[in-house]
PDB file of N, CA and C in Angstrom:
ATOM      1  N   UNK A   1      24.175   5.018 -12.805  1.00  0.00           N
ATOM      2  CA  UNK A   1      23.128   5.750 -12.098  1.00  0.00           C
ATOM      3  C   UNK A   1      22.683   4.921 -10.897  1.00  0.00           C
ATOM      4  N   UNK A   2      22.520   5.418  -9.674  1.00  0.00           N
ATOM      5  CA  UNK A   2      21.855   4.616  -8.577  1.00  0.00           C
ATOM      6  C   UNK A   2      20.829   4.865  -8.734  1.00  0.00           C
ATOM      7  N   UNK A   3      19.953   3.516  -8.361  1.00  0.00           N
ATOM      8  CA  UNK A   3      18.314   2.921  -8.418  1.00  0.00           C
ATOM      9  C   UNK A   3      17.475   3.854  -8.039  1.00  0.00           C
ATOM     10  N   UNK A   4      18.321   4.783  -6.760  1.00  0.00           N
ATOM     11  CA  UNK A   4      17.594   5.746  -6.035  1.00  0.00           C
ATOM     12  C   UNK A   4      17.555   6.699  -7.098  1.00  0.00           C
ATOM     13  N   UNK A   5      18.420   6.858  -7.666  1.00  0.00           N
ATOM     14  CA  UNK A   5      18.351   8.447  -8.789  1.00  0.00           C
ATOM     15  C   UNK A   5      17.453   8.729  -9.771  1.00  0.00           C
ATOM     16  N   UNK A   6      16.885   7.322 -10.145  1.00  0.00           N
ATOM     17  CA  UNK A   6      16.253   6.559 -11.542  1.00  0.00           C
ATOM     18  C   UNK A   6      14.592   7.696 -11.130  1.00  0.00           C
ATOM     19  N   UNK A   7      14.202   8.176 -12.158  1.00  0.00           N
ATOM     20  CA  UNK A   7      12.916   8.909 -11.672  1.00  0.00           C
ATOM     21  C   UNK A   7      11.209   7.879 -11.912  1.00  0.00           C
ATOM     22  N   UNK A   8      10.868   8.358 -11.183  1.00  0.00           N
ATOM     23  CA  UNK A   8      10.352   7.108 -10.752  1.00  0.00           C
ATOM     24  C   UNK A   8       8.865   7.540 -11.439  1.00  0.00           C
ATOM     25  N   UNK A   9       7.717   6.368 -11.971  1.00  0.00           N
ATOM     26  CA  UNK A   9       6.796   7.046 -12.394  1.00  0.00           C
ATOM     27  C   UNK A   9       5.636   6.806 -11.906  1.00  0.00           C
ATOM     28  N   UNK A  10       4.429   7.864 -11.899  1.00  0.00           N
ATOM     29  CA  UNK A  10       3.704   8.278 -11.068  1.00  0.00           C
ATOM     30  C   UNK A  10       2.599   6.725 -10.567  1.00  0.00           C
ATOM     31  N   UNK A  11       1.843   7.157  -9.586  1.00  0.00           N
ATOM     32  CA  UNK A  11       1.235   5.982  -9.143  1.00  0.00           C
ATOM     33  C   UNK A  11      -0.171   5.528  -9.913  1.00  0.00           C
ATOM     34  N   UNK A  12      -0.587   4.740  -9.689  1.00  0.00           N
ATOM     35  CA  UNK A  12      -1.666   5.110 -10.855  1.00  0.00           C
ATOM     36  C   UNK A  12      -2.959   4.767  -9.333  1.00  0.00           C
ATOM     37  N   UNK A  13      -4.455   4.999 -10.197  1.00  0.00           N
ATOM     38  CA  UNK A  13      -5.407   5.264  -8.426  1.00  0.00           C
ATOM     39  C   UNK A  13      -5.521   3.293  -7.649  1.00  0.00           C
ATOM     40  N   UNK A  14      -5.147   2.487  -7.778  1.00  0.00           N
ATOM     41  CA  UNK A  14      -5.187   0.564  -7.236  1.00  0.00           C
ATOM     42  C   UNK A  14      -3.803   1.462  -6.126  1.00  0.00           C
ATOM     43  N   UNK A  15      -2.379   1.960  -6.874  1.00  0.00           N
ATOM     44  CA  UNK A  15      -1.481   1.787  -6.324  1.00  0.00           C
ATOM     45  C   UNK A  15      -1.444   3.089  -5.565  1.00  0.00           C
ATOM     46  N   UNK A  16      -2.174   4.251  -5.364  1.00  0.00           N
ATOM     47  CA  UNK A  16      -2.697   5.385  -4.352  1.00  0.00           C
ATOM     48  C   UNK A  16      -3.358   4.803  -3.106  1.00  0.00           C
ATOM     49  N   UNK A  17      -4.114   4.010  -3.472  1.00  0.00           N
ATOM     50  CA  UNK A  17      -5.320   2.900  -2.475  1.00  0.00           C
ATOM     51  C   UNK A  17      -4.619   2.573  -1.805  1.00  0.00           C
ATOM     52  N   UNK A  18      -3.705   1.793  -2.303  1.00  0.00           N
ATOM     53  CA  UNK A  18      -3.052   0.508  -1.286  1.00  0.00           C
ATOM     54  C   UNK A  18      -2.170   1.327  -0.474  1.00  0.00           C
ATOM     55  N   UNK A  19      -1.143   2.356  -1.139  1.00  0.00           N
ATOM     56  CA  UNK A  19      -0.268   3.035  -0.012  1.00  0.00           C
ATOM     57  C   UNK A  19      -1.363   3.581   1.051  1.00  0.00           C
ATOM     58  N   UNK A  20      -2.000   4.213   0.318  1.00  0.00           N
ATOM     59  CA  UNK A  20      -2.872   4.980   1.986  1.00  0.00           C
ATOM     60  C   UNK A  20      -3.436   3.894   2.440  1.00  0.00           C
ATOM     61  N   UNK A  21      -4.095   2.631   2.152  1.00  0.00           N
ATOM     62  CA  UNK A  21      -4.090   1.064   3.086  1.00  0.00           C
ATOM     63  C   UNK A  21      -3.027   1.216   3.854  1.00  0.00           C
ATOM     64  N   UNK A  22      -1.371   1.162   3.205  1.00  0.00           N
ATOM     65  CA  UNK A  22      -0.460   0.659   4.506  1.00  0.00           C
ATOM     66  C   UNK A  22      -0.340   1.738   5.536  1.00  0.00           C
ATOM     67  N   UNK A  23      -1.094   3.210   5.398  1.00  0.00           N
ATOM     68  CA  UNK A  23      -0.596   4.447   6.186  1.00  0.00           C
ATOM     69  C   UNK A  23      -1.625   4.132   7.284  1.00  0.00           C
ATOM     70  N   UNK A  24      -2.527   3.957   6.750  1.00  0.00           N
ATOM     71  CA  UNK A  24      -3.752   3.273   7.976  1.00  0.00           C
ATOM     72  C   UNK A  24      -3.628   2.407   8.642  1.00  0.00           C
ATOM     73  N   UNK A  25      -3.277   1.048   7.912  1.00  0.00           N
ATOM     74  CA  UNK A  25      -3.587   0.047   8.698  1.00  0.00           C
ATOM     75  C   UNK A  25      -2.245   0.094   9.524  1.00  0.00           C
ATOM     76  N   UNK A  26      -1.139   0.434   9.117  1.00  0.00           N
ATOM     77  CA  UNK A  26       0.241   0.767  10.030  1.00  0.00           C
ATOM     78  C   UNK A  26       0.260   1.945  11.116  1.00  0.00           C
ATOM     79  N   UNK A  27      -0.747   2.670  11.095  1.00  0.00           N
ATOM     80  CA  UNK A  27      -1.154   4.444  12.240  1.00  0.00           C
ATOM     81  C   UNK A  27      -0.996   3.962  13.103  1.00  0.00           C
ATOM     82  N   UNK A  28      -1.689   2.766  13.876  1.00  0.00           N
ATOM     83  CA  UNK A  28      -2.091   2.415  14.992  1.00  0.00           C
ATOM     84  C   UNK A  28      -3.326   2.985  15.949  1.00  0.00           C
ATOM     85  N   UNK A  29      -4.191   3.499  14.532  1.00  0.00           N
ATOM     86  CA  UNK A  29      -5.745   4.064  14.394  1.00  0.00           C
ATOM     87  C   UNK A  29      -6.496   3.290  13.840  1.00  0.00           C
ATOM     88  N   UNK A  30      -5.868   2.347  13.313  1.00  0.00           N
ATOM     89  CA  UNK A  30      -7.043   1.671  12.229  1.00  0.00           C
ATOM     90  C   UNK A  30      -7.828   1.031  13.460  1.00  0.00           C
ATOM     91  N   UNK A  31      -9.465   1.030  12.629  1.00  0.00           N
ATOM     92  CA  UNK A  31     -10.512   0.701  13.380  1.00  0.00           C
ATOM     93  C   UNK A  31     -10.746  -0.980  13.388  1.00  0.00           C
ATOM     94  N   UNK A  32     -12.338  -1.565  13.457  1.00  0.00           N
ATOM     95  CA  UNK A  32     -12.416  -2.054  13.238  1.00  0.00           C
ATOM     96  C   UNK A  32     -12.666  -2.181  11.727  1.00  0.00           C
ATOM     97  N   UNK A  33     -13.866  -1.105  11.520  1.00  0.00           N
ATOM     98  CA  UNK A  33     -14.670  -0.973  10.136  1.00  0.00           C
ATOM     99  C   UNK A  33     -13.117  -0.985   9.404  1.00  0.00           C
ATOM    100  N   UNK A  34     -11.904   0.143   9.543  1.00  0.00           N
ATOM    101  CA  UNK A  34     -11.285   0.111   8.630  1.00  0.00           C
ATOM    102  C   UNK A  34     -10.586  -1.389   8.170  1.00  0.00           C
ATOM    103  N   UNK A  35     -10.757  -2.238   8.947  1.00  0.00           N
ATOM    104  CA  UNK A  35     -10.487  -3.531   8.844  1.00  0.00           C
ATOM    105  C   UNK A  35     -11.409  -4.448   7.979  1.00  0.00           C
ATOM    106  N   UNK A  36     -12.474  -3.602   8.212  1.00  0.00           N
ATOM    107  CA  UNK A  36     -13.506  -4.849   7.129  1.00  0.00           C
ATOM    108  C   UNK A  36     -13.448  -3.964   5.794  1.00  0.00           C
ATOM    109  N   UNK A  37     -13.444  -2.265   5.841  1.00  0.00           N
ATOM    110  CA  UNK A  37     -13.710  -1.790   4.052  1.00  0.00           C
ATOM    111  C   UNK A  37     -12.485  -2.357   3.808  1.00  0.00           C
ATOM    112  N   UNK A  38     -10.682  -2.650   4.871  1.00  0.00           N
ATOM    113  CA  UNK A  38     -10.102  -3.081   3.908  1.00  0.00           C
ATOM    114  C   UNK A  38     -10.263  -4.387   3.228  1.00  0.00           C
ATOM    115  N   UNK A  39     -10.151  -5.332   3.819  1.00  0.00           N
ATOM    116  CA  UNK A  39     -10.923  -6.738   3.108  1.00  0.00           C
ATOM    117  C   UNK A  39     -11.607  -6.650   1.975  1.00  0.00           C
ATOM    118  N   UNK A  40     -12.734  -5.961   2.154  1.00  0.00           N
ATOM    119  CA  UNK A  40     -14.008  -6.009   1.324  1.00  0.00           C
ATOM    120  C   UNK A  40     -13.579  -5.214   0.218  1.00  0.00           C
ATOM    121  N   UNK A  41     -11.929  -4.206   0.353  1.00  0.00           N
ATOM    122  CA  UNK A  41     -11.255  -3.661  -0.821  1.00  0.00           C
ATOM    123  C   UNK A  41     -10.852  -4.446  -1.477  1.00  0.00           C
ATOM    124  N   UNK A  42     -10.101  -5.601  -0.703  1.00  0.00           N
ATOM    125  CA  UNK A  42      -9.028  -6.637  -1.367  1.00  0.00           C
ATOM    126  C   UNK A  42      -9.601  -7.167  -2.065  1.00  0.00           C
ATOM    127  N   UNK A  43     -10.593  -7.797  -1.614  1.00  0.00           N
ATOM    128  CA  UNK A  43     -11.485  -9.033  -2.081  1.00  0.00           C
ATOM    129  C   UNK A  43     -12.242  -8.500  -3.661  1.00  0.00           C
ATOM    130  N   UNK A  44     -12.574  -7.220  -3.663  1.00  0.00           N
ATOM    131  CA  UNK A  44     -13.072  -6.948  -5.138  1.00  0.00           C
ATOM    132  C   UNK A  44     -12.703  -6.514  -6.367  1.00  0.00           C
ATOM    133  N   UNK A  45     -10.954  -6.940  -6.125  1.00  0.00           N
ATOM    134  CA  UNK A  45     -10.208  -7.205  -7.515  1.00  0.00           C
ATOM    135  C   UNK A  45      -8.654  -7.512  -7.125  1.00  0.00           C
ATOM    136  N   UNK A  46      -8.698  -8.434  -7.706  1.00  0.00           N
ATOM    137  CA  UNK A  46      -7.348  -9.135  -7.432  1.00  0.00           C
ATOM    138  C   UNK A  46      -6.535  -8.274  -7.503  1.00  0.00           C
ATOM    139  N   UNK A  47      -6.123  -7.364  -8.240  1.00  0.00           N
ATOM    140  CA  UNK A  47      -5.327  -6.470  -8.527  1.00  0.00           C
ATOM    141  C   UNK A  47      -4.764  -5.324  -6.988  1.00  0.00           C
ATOM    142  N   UNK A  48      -6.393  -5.066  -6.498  1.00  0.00           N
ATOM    143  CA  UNK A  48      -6.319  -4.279  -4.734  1.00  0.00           C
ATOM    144  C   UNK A  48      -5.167  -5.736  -3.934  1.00  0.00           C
ATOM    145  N   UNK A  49      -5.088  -6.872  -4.023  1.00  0.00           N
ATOM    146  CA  UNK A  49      -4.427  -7.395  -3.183  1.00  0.00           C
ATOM    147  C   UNK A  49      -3.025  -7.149  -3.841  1.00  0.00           C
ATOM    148  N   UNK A  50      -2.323  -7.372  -5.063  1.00  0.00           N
ATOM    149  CA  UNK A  50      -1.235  -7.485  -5.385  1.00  0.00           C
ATOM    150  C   UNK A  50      -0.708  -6.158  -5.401  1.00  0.00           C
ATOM    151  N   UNK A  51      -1.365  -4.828  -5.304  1.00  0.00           N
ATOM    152  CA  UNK A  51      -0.699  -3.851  -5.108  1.00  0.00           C
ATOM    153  C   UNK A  51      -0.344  -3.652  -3.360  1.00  0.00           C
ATOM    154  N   UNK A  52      -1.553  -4.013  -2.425  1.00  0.00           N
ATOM    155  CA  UNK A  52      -1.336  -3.498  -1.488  1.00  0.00           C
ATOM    156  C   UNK A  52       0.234  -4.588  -0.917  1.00  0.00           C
ATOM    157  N   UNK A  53       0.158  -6.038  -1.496  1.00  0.00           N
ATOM    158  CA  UNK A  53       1.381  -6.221  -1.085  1.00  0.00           C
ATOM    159  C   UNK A  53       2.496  -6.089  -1.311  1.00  0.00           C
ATOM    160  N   UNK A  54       3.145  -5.187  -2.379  1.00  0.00           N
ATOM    161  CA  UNK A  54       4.120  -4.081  -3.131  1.00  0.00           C
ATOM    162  C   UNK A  54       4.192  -2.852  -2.501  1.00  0.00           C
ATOM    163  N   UNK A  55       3.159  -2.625  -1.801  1.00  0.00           N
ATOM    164  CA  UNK A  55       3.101  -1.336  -1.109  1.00  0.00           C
ATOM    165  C   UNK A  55       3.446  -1.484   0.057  1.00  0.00           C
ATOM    166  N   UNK A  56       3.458  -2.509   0.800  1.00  0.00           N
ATOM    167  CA  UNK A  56       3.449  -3.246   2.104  1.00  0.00           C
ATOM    168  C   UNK A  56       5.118  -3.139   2.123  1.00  0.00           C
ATOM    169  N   UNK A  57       5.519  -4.200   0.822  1.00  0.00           N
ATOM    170  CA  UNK A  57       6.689  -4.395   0.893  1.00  0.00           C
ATOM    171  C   UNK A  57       7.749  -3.115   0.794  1.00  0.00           C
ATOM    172  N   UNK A  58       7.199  -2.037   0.079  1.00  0.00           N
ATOM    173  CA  UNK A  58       8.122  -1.040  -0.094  1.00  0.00           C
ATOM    174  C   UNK A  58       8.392   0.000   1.425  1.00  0.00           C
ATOM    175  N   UNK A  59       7.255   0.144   2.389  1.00  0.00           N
ATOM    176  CA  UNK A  59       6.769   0.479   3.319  1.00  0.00           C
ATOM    177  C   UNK A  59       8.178  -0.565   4.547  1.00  0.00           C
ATOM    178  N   UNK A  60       7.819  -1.744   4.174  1.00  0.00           N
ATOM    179  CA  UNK A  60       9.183  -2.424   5.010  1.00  0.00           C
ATOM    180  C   UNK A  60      10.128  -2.220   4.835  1.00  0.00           C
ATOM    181  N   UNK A  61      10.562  -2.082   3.244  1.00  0.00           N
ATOM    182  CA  UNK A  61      11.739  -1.515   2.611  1.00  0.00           C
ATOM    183  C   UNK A  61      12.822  -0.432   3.551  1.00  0.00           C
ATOM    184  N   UNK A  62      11.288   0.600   3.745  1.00  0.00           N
ATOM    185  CA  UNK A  62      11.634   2.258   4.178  1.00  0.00           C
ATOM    186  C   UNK A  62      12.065   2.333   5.829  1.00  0.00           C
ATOM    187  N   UNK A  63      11.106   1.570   6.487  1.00  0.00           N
ATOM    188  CA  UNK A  63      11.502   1.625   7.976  1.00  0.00           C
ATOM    189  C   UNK A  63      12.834   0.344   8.107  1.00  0.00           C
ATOM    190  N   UNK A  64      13.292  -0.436   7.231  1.00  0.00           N
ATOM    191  CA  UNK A  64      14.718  -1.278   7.674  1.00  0.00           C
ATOM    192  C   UNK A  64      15.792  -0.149   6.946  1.00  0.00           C
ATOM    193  N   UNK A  65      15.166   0.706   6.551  1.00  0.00           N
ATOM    194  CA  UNK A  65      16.676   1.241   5.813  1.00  0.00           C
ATOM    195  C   UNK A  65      17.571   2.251   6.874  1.00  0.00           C
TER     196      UNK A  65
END
């Protein structure tokens, strides 16, 4: 089976957050404020940072492919 075929399972709401983080902060709209609620996201559970950088990474994944 290819990796791509494998069905994939749903997001849960840390890993919803962070993708719409990378859709924002990647628009080339993000504000300032959206710059500080994101921080002030990261910063109030470790968990908001380690998803958004999985989300980041999959996001790089998509535009080198």
């Amino acid at each position: 089976m290819d990796p791509d075929d494998r069905p994939q399972r749903p997001l849960d709401a840390v890993e919803r957050q962070a993708h719409a983080w990378v859709v924002r902060l990647t628009s080339g709209e993000a504000t300032a404020a959206d710059g500080r609620r994101f921080r002030a996201w990261c910063e109030s559970d470790p968990r908001h940072r380690e998803a958004f950088g999985r989300a980041r990474r999959q996001w790089e994944q998509v535009r080198l492919a």
